[in-house]
Protein backbone atom coordinates (compact mmCIF):
# COMPACT_ATOMS: atom_id res chain seq x y z
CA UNK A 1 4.31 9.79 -19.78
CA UNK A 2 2.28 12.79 -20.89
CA UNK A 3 -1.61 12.78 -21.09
CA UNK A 4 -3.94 14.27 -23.34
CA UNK A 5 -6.29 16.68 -21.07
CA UNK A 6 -7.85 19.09 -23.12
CA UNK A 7 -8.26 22.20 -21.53
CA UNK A 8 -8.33 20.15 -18.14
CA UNK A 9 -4.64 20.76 -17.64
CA UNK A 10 -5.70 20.88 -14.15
CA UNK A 11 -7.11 17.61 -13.59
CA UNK A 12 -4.18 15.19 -13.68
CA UNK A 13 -4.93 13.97 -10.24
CA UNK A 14 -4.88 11.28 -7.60
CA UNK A 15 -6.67 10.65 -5.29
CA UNK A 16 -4.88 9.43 -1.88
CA UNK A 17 -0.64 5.04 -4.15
CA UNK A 18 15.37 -15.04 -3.13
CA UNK A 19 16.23 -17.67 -4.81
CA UNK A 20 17.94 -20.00 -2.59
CA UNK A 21 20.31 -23.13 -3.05
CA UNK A 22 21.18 -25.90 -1.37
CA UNK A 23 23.98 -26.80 0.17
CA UNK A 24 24.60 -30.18 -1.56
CA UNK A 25 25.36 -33.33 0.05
CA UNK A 26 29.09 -34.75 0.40
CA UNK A 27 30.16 -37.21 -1.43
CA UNK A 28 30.89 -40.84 -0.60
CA UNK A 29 34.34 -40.23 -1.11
CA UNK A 30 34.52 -37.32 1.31
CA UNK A 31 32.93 -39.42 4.23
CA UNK A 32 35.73 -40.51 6.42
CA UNK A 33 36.01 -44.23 6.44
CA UNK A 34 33.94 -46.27 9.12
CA UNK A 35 35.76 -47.94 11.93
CA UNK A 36 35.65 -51.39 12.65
CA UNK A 37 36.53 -53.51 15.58
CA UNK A 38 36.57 -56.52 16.55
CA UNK A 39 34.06 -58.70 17.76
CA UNK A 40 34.61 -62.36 18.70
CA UNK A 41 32.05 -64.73 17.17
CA UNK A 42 28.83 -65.97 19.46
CA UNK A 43 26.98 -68.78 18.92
CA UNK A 44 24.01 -67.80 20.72
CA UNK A 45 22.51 -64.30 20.96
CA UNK A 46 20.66 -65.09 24.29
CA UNK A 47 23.91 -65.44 25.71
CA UNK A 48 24.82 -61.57 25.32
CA UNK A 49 21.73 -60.13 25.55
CA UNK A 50 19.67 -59.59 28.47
CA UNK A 51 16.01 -60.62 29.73
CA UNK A 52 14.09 -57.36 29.69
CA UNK A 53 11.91 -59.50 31.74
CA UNK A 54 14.66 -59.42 34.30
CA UNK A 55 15.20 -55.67 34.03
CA UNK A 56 13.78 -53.88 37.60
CA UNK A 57 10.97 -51.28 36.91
CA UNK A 58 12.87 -48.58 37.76
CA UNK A 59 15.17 -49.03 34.67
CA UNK A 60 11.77 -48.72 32.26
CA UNK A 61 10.72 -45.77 34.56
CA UNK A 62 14.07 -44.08 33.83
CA UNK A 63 13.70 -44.74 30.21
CA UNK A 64 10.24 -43.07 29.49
CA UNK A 65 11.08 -40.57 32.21
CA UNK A 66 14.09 -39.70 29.76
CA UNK A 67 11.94 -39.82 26.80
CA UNK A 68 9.66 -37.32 28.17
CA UNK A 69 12.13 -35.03 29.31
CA UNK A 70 13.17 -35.37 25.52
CA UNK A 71 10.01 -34.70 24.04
CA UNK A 72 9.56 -31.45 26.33
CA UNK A 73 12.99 -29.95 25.35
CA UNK A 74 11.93 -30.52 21.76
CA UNK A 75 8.81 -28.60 21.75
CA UNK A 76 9.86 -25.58 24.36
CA UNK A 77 13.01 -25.38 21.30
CA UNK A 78 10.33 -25.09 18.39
CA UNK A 79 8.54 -22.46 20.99
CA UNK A 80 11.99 -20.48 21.02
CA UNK A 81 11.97 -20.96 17.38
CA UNK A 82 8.84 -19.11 16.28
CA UNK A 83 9.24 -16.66 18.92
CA UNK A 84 12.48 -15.85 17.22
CA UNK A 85 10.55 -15.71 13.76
CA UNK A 86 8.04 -13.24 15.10
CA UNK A 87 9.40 -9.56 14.08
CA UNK A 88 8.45 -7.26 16.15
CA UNK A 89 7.10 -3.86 14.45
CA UNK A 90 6.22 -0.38 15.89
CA UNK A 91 2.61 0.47 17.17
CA UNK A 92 1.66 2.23 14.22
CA UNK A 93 -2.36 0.54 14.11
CA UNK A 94 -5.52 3.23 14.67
CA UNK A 95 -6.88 6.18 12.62
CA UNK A 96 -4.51 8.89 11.29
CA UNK A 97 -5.30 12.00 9.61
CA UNK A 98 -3.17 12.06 5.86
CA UNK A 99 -3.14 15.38 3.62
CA UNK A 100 -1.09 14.15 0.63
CA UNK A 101 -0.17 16.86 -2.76
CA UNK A 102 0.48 15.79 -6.02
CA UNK A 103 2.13 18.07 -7.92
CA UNK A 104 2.22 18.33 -11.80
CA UNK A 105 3.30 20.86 -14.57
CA UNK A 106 0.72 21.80 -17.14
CA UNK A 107 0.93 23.11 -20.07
CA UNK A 108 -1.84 25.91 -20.41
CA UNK A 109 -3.19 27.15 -24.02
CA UNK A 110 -2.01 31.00 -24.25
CA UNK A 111 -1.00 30.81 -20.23
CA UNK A 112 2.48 28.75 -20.70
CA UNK A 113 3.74 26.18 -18.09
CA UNK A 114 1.66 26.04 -14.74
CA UNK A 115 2.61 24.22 -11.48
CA UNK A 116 -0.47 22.28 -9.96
CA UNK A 117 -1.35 20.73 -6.90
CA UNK A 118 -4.03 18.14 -6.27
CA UNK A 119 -4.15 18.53 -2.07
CA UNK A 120 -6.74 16.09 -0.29
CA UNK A 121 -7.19 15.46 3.08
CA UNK A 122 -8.43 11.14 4.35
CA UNK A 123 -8.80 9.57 7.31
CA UNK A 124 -6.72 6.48 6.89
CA UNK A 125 -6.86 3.72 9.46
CA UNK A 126 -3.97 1.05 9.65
CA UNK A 127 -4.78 -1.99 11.08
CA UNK A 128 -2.84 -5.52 11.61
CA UNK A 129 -4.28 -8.78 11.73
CA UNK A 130 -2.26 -12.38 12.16
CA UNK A 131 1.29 -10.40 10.68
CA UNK A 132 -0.59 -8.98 7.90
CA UNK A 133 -1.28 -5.27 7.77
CA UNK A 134 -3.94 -2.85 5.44
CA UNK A 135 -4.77 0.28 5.08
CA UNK A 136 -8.34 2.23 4.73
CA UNK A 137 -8.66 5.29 3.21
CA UNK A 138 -11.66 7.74 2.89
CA UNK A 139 -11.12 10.88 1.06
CA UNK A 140 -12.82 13.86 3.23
CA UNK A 141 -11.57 16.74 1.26
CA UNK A 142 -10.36 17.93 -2.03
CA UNK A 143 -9.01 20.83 -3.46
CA UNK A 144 -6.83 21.78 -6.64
CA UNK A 145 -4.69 24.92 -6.47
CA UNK A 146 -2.31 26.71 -9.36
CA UNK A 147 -0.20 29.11 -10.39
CA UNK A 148 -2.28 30.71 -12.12
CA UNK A 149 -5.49 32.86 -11.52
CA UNK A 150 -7.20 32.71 -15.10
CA UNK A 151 -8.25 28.92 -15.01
CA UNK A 152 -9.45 27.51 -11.36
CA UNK A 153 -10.85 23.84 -11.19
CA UNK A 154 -13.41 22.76 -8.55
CA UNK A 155 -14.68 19.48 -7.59
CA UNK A 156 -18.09 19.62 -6.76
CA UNK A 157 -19.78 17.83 -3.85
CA UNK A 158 -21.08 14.97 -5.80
CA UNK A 159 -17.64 14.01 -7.34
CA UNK A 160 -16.07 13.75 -3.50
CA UNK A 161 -19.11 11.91 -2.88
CA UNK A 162 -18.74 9.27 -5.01
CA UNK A 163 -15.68 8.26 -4.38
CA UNK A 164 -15.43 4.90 -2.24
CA UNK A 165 -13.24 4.25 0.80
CA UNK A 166 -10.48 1.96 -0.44
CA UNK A 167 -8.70 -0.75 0.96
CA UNK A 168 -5.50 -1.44 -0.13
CA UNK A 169 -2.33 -4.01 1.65
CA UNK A 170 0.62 -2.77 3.54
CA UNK A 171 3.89 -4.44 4.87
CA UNK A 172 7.00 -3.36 7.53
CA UNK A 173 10.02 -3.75 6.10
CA UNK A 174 13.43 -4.10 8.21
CA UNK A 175 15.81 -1.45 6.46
CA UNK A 176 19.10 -1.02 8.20
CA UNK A 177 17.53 -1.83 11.67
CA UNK A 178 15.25 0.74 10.31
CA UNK A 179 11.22 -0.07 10.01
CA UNK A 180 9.57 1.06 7.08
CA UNK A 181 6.04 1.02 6.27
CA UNK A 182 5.61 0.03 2.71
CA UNK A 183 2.07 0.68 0.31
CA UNK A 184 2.31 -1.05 -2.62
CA UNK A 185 1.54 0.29 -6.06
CA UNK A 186 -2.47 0.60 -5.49
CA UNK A 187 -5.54 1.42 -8.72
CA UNK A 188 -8.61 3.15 -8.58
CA UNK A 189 -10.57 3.55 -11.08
CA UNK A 190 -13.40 6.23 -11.49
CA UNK A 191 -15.92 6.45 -14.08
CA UNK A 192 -15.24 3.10 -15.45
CA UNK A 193 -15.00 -0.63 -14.84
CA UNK A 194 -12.47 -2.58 -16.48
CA UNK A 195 -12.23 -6.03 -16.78
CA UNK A 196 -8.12 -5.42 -16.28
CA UNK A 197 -7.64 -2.17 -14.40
CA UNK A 198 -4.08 -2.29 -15.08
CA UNK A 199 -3.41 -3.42 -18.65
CA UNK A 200 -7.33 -2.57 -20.12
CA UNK A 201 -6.96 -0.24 -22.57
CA UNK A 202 -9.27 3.17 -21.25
CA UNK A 203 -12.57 3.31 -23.27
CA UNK A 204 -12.44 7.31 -25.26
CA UNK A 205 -16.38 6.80 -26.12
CA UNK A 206 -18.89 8.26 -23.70
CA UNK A 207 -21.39 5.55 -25.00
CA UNK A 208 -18.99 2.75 -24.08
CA UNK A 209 -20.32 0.59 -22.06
CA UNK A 210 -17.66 0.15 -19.42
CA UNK A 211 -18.25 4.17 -18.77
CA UNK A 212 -20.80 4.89 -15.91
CA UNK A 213 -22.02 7.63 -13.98
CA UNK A 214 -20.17 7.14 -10.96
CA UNK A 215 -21.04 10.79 -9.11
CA UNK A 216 -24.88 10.47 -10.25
CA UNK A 217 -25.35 13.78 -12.08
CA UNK A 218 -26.56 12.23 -15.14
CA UNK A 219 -23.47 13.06 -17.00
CA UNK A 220 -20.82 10.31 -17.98
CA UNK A 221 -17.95 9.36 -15.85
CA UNK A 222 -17.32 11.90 -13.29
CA UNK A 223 -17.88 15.65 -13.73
CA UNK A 224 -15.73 18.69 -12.94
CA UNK A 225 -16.45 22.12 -12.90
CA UNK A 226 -14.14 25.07 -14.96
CA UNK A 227 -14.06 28.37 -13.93
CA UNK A 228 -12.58 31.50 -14.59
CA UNK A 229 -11.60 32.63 -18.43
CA UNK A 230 -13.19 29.86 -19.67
CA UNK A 231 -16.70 28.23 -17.78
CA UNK A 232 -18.16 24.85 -18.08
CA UNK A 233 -18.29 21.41 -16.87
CA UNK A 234 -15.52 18.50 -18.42
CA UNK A 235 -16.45 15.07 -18.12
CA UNK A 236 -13.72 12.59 -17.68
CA UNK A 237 -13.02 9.30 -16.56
CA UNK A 238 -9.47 7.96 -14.68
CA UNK A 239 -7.13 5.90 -13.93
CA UNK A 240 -5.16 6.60 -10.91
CA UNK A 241 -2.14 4.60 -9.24
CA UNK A 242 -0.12 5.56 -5.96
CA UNK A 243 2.54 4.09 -4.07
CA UNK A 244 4.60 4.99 -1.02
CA UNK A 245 6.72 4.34 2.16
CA UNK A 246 7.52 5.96 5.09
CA UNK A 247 10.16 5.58 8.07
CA UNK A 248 8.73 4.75 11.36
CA UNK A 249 10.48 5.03 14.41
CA UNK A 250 10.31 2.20 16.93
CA UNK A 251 8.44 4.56 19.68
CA UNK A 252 6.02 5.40 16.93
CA UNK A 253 5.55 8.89 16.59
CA UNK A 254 2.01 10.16 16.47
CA UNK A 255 3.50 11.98 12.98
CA UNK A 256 4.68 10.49 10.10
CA UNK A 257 5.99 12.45 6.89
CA UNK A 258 7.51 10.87 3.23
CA UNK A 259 7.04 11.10 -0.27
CA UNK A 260 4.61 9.76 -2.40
CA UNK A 261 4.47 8.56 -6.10
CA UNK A 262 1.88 8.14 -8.74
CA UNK A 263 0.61 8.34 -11.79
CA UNK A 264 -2.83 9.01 -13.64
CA UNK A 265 -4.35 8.41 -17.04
CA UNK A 266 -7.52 10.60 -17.97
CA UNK A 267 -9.70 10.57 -20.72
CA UNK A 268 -12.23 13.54 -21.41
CA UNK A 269 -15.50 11.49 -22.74
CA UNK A 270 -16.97 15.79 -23.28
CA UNK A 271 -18.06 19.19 -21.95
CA UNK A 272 -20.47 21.40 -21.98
CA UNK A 273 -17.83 24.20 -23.63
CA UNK A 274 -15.91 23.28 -26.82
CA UNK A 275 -13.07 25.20 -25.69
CA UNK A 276 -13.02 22.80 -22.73
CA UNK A 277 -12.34 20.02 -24.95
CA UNK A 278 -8.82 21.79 -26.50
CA UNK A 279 -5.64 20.09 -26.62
CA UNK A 280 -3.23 20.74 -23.45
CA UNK A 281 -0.24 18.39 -22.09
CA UNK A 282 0.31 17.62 -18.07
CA UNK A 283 3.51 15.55 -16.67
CA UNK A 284 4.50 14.72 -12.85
CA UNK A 285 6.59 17.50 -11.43
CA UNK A 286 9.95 15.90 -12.12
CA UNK A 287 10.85 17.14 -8.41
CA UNK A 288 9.89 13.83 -6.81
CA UNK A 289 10.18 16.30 -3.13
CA UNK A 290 7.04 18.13 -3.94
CA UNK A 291 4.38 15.11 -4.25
CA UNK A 292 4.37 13.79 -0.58
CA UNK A 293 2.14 13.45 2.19
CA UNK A 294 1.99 14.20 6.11
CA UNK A 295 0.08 11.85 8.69
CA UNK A 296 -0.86 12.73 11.98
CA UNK A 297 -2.92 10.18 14.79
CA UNK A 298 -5.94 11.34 15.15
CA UNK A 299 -8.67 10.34 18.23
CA UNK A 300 -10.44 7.03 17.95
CA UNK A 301 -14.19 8.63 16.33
CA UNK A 302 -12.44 11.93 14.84
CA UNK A 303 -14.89 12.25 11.91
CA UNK A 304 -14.21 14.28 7.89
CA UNK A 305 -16.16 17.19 9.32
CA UNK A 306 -13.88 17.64 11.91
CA UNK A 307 -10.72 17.08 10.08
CA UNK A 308 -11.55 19.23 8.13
CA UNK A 309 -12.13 22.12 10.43
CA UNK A 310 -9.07 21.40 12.27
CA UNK A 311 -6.77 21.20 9.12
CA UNK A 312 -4.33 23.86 10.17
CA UNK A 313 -4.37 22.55 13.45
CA UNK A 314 -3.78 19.22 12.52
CA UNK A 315 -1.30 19.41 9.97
CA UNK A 316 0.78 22.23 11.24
CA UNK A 317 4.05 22.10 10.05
CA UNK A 318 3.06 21.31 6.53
């Protein structure tokens, strides 16, 4: 799906996301016929059937002993039972670093087709709680590079600022004896509030109501900054979706690597440059290999800051 940018070709971003039957019941004509046998008539019951009073106390010893013998098998069986249930999935909980691209072609008044990466770097920390497992994320760094040297996009302080840590649901998956750790299609929003984030059509008018200020520069929706042929600053807001997997071994590795897809819908509410404003198409790179995204454990207390200074270190290999 393509989306109107104006000359933001640069800022399609985001920001890192049985039916069962029965078995029916037989038939009264497939149930084998009961067998009878004889019995010869009594006249009095009492003459076939014991006095319990008569019975030693050993016998009613036996019997509860029995029972409880009975009752103990039965619940140390429903033990085995759940502790079958229980699946058992790698250590994967604690804080990871994540540097994730998206990659996009633009089309670029005068320039032609441009490739585009949106590259930011979170500390995401998976945690698991009762069988059910989440994931934070807190964007530390972000940084857009292209193709091409006339146009260069920057996100200023305030934007990465303003954006909130997220929480979003995860699940394991058993895949082939394989585990797979599985984030759901996920929506952020920024610059707006919607009543239905997914089906809500996006507001175009800066005076809308549902637009707000999110990065506090006084400008609507969230501001980015132009530079290079053309200068200025484009204010836009988004909708932003991402959703991904990856394969984790059972010794879990301290790095995990996979693909990632998404999708974004942007709306420039103005600028402070007309030209900024122009027409200009952007699509996912139809190379699904080139949006993707590398983790690596980090140390319990490793903050942004230092992330960020260890980058290369960190995410060596990338």
């Amino acid at each position: 799906m393509k989306k109107r940018l104006g000359f933001v070709w640069l800022l399609s971003l985001v920001l890192p996301g049985l039916s069962g039957c029965d078995d029916g019941a037989l038939a009264e004509a497939d149930l084998p016929p009961a067998e009878v046998s004889e019995v010869a008539e009594v006249d009095d019951a009492s003459e076939i059937a014991p006095d319990m009073a008569e019975l030693p106390d050993s016998v009613g010893d036996v019997v509860a002993a029995d029972q409880s013998e009975a009752d103990t098998a039965e619940q140390d069986s429903a033990l085995d039972l759940e502790e079958v249930e229980v699946e058992s999935w790698p250590a994967v909980a604690g804080l990871w670093g994540r540097k994730v691209t998206m990659a996009a072609l633009s089309q670029v008044p005068v320039v032609g087709t441009v490739f585009v990466e949106t590259i930011a770097l979170q500390r995401m920390e998976i945690k698991e709680s009762g069988g059910a497992w989440e994931i934070g994320l807190e964007i530390c760094a972000l940084r857009m590079e292209s193709t091409s040297t006339l146009v260069q996009t920057l996100f200023p302080d305030a934007f990465i600022e303003s954006l909130e840590k997220t929480t979003q649901p995860a699940s394991f998956e058993r895949r082939d004896d394989v585990a797979v750790l599985v984030a759901p299609r996920f929506i952020e929003l920024r610059g707006v509030r919607l009543t239905d984030p997914e089906n809500e059509p996006m507001p175009t008018d800066a005076d809308d109501p549902r637009v707000f200020d999110q990065d506090g520069d006084g400008k609507p929706g969230m501001t980015v900054r132009i530079t290079g042929l053309i200068d200025g600053e484009v204010y836009v807001i988004q909708r932003a979706s991402s959703w991904w997997e990856v394969v984790v071994a059972e010794d879990a590795p301290a790095r995990l690597d996979g693909l990632v897809d998404w999708d974004v819908e942007q709306v420039v509410l103005g600028a402070d440059n007309s030209l900024l404003t122009l027409g200009g198409d952007s699509d996912k790179d139809p190379d699904a290999s080139k949006s993707r995204h590398l983790l690596r454990r980090l140390e319990a207390g490793t903050s942004c800051e230092q992330m960020i200074l260890d980058e290369a270190e960190i995410f060596a290999g990338w």
